[in-house]
C-alpha atoms as a PDB file:
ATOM      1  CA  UNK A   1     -66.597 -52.306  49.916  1.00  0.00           C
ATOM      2  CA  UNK A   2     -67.460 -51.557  46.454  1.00  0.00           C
ATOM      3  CA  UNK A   3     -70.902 -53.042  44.940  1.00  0.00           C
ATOM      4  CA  UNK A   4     -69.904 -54.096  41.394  1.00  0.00           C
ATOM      5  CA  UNK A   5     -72.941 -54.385  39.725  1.00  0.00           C
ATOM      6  CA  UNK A   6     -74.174 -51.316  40.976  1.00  0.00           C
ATOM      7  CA  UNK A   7     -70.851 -49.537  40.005  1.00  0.00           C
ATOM      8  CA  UNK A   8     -70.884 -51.177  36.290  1.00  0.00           C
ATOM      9  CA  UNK A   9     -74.963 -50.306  35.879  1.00  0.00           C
ATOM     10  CA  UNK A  10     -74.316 -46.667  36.799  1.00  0.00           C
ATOM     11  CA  UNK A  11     -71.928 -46.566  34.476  1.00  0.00           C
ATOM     12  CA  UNK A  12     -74.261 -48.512  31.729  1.00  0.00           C
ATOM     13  CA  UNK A  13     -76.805 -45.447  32.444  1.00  0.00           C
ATOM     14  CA  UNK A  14     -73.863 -42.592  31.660  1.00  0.00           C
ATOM     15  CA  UNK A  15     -73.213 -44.348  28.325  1.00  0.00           C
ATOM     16  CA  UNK A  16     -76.954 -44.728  27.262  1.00  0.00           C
ATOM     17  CA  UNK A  17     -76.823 -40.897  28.079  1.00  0.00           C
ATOM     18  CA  UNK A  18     -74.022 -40.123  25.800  1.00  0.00           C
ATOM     19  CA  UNK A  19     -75.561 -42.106  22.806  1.00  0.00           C
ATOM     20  CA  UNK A  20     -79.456 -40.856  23.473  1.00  0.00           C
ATOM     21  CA  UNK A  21     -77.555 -37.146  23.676  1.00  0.00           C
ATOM     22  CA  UNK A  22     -75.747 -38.000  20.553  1.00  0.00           C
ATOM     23  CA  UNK A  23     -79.225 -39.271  18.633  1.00  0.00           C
ATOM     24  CA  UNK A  24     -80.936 -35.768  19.714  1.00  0.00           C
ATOM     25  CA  UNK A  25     -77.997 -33.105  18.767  1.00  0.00           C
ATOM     26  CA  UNK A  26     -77.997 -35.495  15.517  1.00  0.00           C
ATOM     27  CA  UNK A  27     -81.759 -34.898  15.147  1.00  0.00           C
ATOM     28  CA  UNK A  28     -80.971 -30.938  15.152  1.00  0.00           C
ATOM     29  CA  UNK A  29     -79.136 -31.351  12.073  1.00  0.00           C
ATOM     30  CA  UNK A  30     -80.943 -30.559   8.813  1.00  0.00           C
ATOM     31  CA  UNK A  31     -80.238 -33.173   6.563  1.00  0.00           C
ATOM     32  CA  UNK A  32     -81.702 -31.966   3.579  1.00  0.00           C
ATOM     33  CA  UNK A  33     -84.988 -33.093   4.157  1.00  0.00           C
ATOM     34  CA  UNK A  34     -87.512 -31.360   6.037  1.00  0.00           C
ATOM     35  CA  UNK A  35     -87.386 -32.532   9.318  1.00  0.00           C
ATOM     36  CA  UNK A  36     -89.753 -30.793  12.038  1.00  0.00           C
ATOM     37  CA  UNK A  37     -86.843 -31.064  15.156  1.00  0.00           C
ATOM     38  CA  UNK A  38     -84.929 -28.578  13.082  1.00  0.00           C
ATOM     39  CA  UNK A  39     -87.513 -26.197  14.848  1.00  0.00           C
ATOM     40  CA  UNK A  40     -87.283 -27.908  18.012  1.00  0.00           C
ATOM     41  CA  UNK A  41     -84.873 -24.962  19.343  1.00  0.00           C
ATOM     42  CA  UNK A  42     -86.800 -21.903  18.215  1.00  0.00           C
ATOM     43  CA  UNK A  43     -88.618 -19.831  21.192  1.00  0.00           C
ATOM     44  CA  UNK A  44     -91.707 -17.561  20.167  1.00  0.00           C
ATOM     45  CA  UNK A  45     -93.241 -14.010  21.904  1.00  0.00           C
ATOM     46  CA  UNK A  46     -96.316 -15.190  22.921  1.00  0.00           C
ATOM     47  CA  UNK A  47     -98.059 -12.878  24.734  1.00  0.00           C
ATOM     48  CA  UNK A  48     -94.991 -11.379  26.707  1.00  0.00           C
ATOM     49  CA  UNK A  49     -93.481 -14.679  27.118  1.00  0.00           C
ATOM     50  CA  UNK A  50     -91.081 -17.366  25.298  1.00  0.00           C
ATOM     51  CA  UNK A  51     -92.389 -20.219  24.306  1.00  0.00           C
ATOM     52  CA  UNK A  52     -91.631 -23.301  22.046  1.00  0.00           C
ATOM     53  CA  UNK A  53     -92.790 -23.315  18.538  1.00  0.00           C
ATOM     54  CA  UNK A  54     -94.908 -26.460  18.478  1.00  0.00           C
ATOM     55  CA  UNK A  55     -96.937 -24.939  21.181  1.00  0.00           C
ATOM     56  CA  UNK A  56     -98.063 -22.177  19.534  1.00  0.00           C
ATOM     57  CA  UNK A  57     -98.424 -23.654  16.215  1.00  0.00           C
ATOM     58  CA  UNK A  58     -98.948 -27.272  14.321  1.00  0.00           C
ATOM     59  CA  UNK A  59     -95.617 -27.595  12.983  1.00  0.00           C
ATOM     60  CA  UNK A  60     -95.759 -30.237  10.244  1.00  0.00           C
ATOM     61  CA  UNK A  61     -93.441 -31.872   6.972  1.00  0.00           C
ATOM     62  CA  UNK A  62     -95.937 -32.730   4.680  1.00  0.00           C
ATOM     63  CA  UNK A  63     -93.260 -33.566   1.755  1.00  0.00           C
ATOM     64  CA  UNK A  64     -89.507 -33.696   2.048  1.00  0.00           C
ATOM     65  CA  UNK A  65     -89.511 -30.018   0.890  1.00  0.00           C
ATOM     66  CA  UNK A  66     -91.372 -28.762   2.623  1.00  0.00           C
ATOM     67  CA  UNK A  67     -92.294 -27.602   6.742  1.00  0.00           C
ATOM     68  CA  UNK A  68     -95.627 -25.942   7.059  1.00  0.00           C
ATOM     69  CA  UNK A  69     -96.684 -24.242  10.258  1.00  0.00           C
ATOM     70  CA  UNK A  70    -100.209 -23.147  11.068  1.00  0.00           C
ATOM     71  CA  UNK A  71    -100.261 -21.116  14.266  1.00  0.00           C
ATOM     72  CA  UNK A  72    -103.387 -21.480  16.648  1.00  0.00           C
ATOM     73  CA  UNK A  73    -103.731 -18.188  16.580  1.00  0.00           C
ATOM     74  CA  UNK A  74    -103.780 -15.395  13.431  1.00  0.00           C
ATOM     75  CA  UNK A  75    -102.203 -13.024  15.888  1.00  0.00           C
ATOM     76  CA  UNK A  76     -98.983 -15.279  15.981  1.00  0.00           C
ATOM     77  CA  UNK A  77     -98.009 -14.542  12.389  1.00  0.00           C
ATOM     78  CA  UNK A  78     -95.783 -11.901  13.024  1.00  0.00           C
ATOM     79  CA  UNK A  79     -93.862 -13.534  15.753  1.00  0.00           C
ATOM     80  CA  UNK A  80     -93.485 -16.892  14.445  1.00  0.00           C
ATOM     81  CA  UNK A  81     -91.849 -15.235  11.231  1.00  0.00           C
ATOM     82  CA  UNK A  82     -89.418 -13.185  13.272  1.00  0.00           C
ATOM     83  CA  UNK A  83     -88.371 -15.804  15.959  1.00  0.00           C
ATOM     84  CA  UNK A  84     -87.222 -18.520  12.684  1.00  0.00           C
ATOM     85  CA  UNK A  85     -85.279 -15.407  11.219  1.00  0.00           C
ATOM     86  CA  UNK A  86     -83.472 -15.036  13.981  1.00  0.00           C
ATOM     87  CA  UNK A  87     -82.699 -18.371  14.786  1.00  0.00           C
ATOM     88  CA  UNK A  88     -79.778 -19.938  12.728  1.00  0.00           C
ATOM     89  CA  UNK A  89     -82.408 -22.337  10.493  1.00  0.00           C
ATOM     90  CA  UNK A  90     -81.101 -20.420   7.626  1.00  0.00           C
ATOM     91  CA  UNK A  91     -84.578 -20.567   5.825  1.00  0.00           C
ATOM     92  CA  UNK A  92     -86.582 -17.563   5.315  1.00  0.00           C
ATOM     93  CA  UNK A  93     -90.699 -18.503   5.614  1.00  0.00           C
ATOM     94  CA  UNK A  94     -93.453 -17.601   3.305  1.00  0.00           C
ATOM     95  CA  UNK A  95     -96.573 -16.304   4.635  1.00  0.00           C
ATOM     96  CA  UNK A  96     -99.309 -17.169   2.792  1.00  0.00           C
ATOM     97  CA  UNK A  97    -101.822 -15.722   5.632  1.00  0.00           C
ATOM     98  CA  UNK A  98    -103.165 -19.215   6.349  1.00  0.00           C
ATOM     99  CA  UNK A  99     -99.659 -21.230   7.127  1.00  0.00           C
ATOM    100  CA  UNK A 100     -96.004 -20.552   7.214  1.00  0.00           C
ATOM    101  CA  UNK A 101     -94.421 -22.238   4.341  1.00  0.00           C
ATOM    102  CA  UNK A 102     -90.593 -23.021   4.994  1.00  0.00           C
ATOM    103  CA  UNK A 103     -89.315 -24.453   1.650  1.00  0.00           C
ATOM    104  CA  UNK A 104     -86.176 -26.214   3.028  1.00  0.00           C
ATOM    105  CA  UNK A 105     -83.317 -25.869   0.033  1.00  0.00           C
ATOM    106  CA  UNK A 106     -81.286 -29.011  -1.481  1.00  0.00           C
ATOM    107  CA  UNK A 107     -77.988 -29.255   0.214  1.00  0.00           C
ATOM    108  CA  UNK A 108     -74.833 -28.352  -1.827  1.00  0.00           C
ATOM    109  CA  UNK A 109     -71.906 -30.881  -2.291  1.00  0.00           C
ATOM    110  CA  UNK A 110     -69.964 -28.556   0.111  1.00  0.00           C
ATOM    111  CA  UNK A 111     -72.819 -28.157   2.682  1.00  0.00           C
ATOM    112  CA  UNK A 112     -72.985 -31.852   3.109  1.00  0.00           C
ATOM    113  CA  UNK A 113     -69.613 -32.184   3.944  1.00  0.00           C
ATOM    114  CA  UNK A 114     -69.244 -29.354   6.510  1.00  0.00           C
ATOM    115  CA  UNK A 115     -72.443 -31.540   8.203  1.00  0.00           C
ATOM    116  CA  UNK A 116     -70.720 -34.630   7.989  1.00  0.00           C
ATOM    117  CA  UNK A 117     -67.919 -32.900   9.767  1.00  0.00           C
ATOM    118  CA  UNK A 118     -69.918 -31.677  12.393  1.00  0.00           C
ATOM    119  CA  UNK A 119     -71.709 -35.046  12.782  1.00  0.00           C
ATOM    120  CA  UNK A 120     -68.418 -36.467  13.389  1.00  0.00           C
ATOM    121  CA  UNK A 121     -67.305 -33.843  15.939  1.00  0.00           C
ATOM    122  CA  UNK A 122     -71.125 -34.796  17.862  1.00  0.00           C
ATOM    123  CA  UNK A 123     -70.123 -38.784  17.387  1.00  0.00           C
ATOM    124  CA  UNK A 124     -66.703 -38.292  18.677  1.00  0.00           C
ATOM    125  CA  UNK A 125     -67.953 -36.028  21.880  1.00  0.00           C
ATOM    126  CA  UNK A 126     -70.099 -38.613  22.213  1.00  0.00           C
ATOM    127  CA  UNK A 127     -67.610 -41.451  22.249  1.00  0.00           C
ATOM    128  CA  UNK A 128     -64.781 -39.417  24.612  1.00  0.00           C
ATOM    129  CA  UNK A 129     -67.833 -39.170  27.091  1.00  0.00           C
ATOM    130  CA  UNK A 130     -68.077 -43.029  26.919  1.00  0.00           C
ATOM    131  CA  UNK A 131     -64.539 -43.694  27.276  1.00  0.00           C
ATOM    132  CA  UNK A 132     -64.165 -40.959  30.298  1.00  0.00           C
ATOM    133  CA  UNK A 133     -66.865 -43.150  31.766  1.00  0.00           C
ATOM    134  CA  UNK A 134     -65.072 -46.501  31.626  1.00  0.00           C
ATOM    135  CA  UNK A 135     -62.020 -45.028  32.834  1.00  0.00           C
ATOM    136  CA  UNK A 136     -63.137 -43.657  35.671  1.00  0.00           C
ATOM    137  CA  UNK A 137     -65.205 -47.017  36.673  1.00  0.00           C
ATOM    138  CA  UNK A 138     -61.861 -48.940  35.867  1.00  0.00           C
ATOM    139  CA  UNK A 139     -60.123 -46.489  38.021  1.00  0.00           C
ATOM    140  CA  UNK A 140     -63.141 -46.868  40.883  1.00  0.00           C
ATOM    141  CA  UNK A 141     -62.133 -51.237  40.627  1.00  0.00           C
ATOM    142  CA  UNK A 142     -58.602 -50.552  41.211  1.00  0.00           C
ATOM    143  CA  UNK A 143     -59.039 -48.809  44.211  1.00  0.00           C
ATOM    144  CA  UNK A 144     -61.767 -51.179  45.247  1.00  0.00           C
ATOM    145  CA  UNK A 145     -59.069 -54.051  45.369  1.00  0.00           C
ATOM    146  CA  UNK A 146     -57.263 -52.038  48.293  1.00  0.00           C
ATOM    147  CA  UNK A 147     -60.823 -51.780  49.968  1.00  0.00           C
ATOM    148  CA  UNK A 148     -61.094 -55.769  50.033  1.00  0.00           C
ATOM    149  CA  UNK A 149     -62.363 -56.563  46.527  1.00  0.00           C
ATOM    150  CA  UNK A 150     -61.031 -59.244  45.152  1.00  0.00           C
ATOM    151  CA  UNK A 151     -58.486 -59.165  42.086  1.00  0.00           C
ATOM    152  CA  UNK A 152     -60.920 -61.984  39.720  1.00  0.00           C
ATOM    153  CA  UNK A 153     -64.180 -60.192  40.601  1.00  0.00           C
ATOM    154  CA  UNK A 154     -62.213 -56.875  39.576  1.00  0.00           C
ATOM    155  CA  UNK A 155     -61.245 -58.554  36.193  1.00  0.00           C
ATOM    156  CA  UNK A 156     -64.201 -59.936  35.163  1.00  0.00           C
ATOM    157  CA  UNK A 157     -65.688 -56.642  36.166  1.00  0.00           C
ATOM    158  CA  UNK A 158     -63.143 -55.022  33.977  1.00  0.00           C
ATOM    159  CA  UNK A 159     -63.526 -57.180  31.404  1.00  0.00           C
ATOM    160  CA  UNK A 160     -67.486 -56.619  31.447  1.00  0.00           C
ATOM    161  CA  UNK A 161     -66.919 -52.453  31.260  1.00  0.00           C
ATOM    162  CA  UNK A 162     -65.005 -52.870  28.012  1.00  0.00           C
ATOM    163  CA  UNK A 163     -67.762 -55.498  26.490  1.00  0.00           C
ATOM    164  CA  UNK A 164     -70.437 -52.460  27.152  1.00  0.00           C
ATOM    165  CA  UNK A 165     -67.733 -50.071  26.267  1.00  0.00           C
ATOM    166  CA  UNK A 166     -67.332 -51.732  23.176  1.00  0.00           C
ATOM    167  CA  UNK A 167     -71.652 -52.090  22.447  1.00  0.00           C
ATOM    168  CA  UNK A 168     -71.952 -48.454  23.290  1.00  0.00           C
ATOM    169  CA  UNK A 169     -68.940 -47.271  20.889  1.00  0.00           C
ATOM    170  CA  UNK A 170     -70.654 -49.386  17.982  1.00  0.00           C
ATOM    171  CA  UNK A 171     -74.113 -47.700  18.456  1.00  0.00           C
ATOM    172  CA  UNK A 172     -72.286 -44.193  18.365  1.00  0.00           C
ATOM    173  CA  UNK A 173     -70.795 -45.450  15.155  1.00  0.00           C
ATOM    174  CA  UNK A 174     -74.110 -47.285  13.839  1.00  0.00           C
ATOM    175  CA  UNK A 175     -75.830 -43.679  14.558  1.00  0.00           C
ATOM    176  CA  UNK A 176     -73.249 -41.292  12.777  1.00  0.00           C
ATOM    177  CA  UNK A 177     -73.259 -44.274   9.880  1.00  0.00           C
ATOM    178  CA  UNK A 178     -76.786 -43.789   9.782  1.00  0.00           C
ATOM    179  CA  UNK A 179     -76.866 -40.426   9.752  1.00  0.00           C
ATOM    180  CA  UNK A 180     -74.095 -39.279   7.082  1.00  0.00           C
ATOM    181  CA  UNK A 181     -75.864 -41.920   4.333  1.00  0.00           C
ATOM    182  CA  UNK A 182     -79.358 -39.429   5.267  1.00  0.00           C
ATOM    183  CA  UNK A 183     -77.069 -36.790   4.512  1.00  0.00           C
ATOM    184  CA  UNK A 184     -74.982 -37.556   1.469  1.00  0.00           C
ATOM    185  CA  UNK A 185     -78.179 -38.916  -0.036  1.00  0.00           C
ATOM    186  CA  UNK A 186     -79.267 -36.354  -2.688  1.00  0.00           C
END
């Protein structure tokens, strides 16, 4: 027979995934501040292998114009610069021979939209993932009833998958709310 609360907290952990998935891809997206995660993606040469920025380098915002990175090592220089032009940052860095300056632009009217956009396409993955989830545990109670479960435990186990379906949704909402006021804020 099917163990409800075991059935409804598995599918409590697949939501919390889709939201803390959601809150990192939004983290990715330059917002017109600098933001450090915005590097979080970028892989340098070091020394015949990849390896992530921040551990090659102190990568830090120390105004909201502004990402300085100071490699460990003067020998990185060179292959810090090339690995954030070829990433898709779309900010070219200044070299000053003791830190990387990345002087992060002011977003156009038109930029902030097309972000805004693309938040919403993140939010609504996010949300579809959620919903895919209850269905599939509704689904999972249904045929539980034919394996002895009864009908009022598979309500009121219904009824508590759309109460966290419902929590879950909001948070993907409070999130993309969040995050389109950081970047429609000039």
């Amino acid at each position: 027979m099917i163990d409800v609360k075991e059935t409804l907290g598995r599918a409590e952990e697949k939501m919390e995934e889709a939201v803390m998935y959601l809150e990192e891809t939004l983290a990715h997206i330059r917002a017109g501040k600098a933001n450090v995660k915005i590097l979080d993606g970028i892989r340098v040469d070091s020394y015949g292998s990849l390896v992530p920025l921040n551990q090659v380098a102190a990568v830090i915002a120390p105004d909201p114009r502004t990402i300085t990175i100071k490699p460990w090592d003067k020998s990185m220089f060179r292959p810090i610069e090339k690995a954030i032009m070829d990433s898709n940052v779309g900010i070219t860095p200044e070299n000053n021979g003791e830190i990387i300056r990345l002087g992060i632009p002011p977003l156009t009217e038109e930029r902030r939209k097309q972000l805004a956009k693309q938040c919403g396409k993140e939010g609504e993955q996010a949300k579809v993932s959620i919903r895919n989830t209850r269905r599939e545990i509704i689904e999972k109670l249904k045929k539980g009833i034919k394996d002895g479960l009864s009908e009022d435990l598979e309500k009121d186990a219904e009824g508590d998958m759309q109460k966290m379906h419902d929590k879950y949704i909001k948070k993907v909402d409070e999130l993309l709310a969040a995050k389109e006021k950081e970047i429609m804020t000039v």
